[in-house]
Each structure stands twice: as structure tokens, then as C-alpha cells.
C-alpha atoms as a PDB file:
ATOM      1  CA  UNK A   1      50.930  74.589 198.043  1.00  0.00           C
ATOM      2  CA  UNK A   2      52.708  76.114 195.267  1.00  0.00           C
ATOM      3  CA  UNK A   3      52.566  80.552 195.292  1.00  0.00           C
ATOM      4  CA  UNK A   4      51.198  81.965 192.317  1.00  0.00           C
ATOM      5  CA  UNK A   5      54.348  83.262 190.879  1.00  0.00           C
ATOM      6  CA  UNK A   6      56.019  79.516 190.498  1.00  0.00           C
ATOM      7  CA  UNK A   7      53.059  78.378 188.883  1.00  0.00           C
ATOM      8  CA  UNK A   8      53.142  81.305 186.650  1.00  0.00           C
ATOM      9  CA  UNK A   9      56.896  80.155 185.880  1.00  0.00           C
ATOM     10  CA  UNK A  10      55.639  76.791 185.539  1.00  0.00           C
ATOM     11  CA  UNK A  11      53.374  77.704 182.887  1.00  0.00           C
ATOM     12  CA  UNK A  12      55.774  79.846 181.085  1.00  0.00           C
ATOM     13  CA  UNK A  13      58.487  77.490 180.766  1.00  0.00           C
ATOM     14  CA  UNK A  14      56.105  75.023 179.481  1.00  0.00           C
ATOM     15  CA  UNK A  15      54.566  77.495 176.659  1.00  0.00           C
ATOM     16  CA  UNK A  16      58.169  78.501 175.631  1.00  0.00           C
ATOM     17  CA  UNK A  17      59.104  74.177 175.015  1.00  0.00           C
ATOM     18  CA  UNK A  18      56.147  73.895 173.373  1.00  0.00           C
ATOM     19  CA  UNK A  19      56.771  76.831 171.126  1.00  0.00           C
ATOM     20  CA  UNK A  20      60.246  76.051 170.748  1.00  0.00           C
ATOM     21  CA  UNK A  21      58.728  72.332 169.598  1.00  0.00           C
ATOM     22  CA  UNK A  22      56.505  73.825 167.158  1.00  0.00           C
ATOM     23  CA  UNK A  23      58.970  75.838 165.471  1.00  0.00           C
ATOM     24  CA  UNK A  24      60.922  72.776 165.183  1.00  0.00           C
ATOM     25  CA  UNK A  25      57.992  71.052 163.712  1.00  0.00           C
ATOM     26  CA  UNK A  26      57.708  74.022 161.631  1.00  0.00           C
ATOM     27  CA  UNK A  27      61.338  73.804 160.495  1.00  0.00           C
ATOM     28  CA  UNK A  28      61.279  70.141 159.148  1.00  0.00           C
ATOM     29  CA  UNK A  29      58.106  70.883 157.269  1.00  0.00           C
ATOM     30  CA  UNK A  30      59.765  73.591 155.326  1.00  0.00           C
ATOM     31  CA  UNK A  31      62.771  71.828 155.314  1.00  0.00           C
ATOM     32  CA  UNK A  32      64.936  75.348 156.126  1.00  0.00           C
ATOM     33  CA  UNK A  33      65.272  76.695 159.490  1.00  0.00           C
ATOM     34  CA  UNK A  34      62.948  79.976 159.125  1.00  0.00           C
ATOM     35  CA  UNK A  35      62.633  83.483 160.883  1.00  0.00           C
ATOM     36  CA  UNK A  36      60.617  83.358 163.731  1.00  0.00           C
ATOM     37  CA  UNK A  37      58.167  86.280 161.381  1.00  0.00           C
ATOM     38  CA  UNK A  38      57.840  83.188 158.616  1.00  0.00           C
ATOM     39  CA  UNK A  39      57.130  80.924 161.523  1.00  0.00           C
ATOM     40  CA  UNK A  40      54.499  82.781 162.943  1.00  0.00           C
ATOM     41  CA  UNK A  41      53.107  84.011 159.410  1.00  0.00           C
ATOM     42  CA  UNK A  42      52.833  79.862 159.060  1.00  0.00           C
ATOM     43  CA  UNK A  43      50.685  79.789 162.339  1.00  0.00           C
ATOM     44  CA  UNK A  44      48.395  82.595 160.599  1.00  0.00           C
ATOM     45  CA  UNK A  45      47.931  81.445 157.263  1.00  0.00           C
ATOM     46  CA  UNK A  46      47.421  77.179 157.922  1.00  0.00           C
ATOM     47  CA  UNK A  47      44.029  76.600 159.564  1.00  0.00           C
ATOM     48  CA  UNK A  48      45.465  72.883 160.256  1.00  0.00           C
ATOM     49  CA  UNK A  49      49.054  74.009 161.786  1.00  0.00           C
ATOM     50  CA  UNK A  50      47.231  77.388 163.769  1.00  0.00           C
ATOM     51  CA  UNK A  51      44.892  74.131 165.350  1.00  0.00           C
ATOM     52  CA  UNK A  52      47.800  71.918 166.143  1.00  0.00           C
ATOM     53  CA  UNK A  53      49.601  74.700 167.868  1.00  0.00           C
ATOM     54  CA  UNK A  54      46.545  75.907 169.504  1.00  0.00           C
ATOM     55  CA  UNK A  55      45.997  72.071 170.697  1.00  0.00           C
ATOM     56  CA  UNK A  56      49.460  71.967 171.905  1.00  0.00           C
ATOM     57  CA  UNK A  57      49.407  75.775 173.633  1.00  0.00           C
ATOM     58  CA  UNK A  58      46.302  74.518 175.307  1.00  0.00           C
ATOM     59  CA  UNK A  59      44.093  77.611 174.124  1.00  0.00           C
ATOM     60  CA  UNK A  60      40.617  77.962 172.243  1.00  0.00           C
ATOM     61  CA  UNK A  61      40.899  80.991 170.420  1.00  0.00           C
ATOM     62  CA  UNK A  62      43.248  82.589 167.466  1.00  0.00           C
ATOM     63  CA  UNK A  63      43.905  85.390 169.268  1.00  0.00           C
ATOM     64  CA  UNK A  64      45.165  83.821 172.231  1.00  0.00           C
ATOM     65  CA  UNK A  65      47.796  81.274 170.623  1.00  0.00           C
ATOM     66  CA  UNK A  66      49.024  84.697 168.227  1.00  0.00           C
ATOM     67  CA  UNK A  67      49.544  86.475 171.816  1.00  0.00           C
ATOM     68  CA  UNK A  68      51.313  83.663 173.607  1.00  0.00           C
ATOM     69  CA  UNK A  69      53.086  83.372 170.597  1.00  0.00           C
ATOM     70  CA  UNK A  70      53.959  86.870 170.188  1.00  0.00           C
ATOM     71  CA  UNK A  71      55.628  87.016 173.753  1.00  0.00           C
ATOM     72  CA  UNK A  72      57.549  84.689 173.136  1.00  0.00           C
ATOM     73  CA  UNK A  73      59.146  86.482 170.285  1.00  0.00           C
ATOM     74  CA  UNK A  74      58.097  90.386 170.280  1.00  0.00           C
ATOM     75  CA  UNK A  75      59.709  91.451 167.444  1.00  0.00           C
ATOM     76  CA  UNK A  76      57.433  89.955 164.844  1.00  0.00           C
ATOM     77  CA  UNK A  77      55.078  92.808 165.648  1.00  0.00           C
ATOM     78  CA  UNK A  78      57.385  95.086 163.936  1.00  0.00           C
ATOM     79  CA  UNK A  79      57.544  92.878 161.041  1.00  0.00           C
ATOM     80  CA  UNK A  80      56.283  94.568 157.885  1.00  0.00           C
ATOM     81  CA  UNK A  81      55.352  91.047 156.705  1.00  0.00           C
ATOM     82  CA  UNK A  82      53.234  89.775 159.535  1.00  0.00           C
ATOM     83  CA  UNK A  83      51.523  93.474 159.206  1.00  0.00           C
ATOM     84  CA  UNK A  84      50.825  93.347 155.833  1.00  0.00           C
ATOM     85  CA  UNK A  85      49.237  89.778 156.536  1.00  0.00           C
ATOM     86  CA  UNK A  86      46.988  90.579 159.677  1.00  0.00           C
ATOM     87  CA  UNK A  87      45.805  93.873 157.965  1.00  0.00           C
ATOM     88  CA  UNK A  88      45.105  91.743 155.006  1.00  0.00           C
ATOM     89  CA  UNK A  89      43.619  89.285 157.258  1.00  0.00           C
ATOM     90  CA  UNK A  90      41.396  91.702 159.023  1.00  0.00           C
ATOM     91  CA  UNK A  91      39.882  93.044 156.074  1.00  0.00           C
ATOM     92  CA  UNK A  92      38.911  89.555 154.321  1.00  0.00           C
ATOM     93  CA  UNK A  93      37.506  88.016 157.772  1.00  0.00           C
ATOM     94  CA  UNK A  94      36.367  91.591 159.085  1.00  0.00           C
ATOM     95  CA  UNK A  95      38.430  92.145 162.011  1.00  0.00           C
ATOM     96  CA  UNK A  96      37.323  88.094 163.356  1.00  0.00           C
ATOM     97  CA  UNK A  97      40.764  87.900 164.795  1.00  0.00           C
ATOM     98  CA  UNK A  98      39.894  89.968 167.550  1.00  0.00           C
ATOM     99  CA  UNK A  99      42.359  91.938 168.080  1.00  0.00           C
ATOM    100  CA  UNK A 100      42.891  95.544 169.047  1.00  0.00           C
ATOM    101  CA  UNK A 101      43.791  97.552 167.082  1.00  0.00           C
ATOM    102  CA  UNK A 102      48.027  98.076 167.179  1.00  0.00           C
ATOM    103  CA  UNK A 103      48.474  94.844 168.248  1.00  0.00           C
ATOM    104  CA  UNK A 104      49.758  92.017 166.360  1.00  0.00           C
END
């Protein structure tokens, strides 16, 4: 039986390839290699592409795939771009993201 910990690794190492695919995804779309901020702006903003990557992450809710996401690259939350966006966001879907407040 594998310990908790090596599954947890397991798990992680799968969500960072599939990130590191969708970016790449991302990347040939655009046709530019993009900040990891535009990226993840991307994920906000396309109902179709936040789906795909929210097939691919293996989660059912917005929140989750912008958290997993997120971890994998922590500095977008002090992007003043992917702010401006969720606040935005927030306001015209009345907080239906679900997330507390400071995060994201």
C-alpha cells in the first residue's frame, strides 16, 4: 500500500504536467509564449478553455481549478491584472467564484 504522502506526490506531479500541458496548449493558441498572469487570466475569462482545464485537472468547480492553478504559480496573486479581473469578475457574477476574500 502506498503512504499518504507518495500519493500526495503522485497527485502533484500529475497536476503540475497537466498544467504545464495546458499552458502549452495555451501558448499555440495565442501563438506567443505568454506570462503565466495572461495564462491564467485566459483560464478566467474563456468558459470553453476554464472547462477543458477543469476536465483535464479533474475538478468540478471554478474555484478549485483557479487554486490548483494558483499553486502552481503563486505570484499571479500579486498581479494587478488578474486583480483587476477577479474584482471585476466578482462584482458582475456577485462574488459566484467563491472565493474568500484576499485570495485570488
Amino acid at each position: 500500500m502506498i503512504n499518504q504522502s507518495a500519493q500526495q506526490n503522485i497527485v502533484n506531479n500529475e497536476d503540475e504536467d497537466v498544467i504545464h500541458k495546458y499552458c502549452t496548449f495555451i501558448y499555440l493558441l495565442h501563438g506567443r509564449k505568454l506570462k503565466s498572469s495572461n495564462v491564467f487570466l485566459t483560464l478566467l475569462s474563456d468558459k470553453k478553455l476554464k472547462d477543458l482545464f477543469k476536465l483535464l485537472i479533474g475538478v468540478d468547480t471554478d474555484f478549485d481549478a483557479c487554486k490548483i492553478f494558483a499553486s502552481f504559480e503563486p505570484s499571479i496573486d500579486r498581479s494587478k491584472f488578474v486583480s483587476s479581473f477577479v474584482n471585476r469578475y466578482r462584482k458582475e457574477n456577485h462574488d459566484s467564484i467563491n472565493a474568500p476574500k484576499g485570495h485570488l
